[in-house]
Protein backbone atom coordinates (compact mmCIF):
# COMPACT_ATOMS: atom_id res chain seq x y z
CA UNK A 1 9.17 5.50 12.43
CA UNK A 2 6.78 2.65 13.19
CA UNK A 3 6.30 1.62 16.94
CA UNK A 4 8.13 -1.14 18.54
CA UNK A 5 6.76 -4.45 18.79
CA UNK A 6 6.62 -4.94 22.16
CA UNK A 7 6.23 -2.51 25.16
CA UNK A 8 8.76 -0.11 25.95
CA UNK A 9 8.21 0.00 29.82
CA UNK A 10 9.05 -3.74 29.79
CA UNK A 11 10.29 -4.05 33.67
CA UNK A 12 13.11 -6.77 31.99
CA UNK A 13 13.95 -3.43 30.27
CA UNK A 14 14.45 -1.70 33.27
CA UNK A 15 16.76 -2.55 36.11
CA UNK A 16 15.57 -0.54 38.85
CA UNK A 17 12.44 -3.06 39.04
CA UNK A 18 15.27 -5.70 39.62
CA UNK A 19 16.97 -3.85 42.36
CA UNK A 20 13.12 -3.66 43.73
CA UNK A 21 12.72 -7.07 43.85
CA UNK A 22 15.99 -7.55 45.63
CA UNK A 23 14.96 -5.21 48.64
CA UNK A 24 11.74 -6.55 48.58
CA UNK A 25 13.12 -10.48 49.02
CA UNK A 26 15.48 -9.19 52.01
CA UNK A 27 12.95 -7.04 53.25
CA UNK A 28 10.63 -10.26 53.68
CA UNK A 29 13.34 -12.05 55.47
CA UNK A 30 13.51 -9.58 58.06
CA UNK A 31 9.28 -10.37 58.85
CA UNK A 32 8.53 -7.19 59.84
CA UNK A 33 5.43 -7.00 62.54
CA UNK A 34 4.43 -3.28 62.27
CA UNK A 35 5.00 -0.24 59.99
CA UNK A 36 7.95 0.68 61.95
CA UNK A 37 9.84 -2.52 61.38
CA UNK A 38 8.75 -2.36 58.12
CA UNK A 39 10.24 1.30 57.76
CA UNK A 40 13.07 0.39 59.25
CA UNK A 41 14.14 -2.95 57.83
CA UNK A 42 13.44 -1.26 54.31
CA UNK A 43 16.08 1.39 55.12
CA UNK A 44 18.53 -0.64 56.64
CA UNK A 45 18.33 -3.05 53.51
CA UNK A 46 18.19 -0.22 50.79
CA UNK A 47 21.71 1.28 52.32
CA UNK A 48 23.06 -2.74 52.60
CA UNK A 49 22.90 -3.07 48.87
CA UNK A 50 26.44 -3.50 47.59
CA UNK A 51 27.21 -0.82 44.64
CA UNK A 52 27.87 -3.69 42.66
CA UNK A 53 24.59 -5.32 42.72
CA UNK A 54 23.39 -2.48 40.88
CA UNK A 55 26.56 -2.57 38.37
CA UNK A 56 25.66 -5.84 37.59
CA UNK A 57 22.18 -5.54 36.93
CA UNK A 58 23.05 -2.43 34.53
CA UNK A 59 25.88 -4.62 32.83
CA UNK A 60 23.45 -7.10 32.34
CA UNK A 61 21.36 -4.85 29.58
CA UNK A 62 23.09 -6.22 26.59
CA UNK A 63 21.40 -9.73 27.66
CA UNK A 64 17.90 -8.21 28.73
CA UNK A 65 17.50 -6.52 25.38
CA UNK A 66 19.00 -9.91 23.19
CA UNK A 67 16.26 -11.67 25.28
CA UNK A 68 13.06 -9.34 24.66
CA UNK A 69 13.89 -9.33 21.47
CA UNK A 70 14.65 -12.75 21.06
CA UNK A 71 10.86 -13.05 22.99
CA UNK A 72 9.36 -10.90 20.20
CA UNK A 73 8.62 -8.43 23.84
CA UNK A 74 7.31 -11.30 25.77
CA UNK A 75 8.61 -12.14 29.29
CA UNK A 76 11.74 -13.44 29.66
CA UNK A 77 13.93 -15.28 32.66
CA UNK A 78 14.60 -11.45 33.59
């Protein structure tokens, strides 16, 4: 078996770095001051996340993978 021709941690491979990148945008609208608004406005926002934001980003795969490979690996609008 001969290795793939682009990396297989690609983060548009991997939807948890999505989901990271959605706390981290509503994390920044919050403007935490100190390291205990930071704490807390990252676990208020990690339990606001809808179940279905996560859904989508899985259900979105089929696309992610048609792109990277479409982008022989390279990055894509993911």
């Amino acid at each position: 078996m001969s290795a793939l021709p682009w990396p297989s941690i690609s983060p548009d491979l991997n939807p948890i770095e999505h989901l990271w990148g959605v706390l981290k945008r509503k994390v920044e609208e919050k403007k935490p001051r100190n390291i205990q608004q930071l704490k807390q406005a990252v676990e208020d926002e990690w339990m606001s996340i809808q179940p279905a934001t996560s859904a989508n980003l899985v259900e979105s795969m089929p696309r992610r993978l048609d792109a990277v490979i479409s982008n022989i690996g390279s990055q894509t609008k993911y």
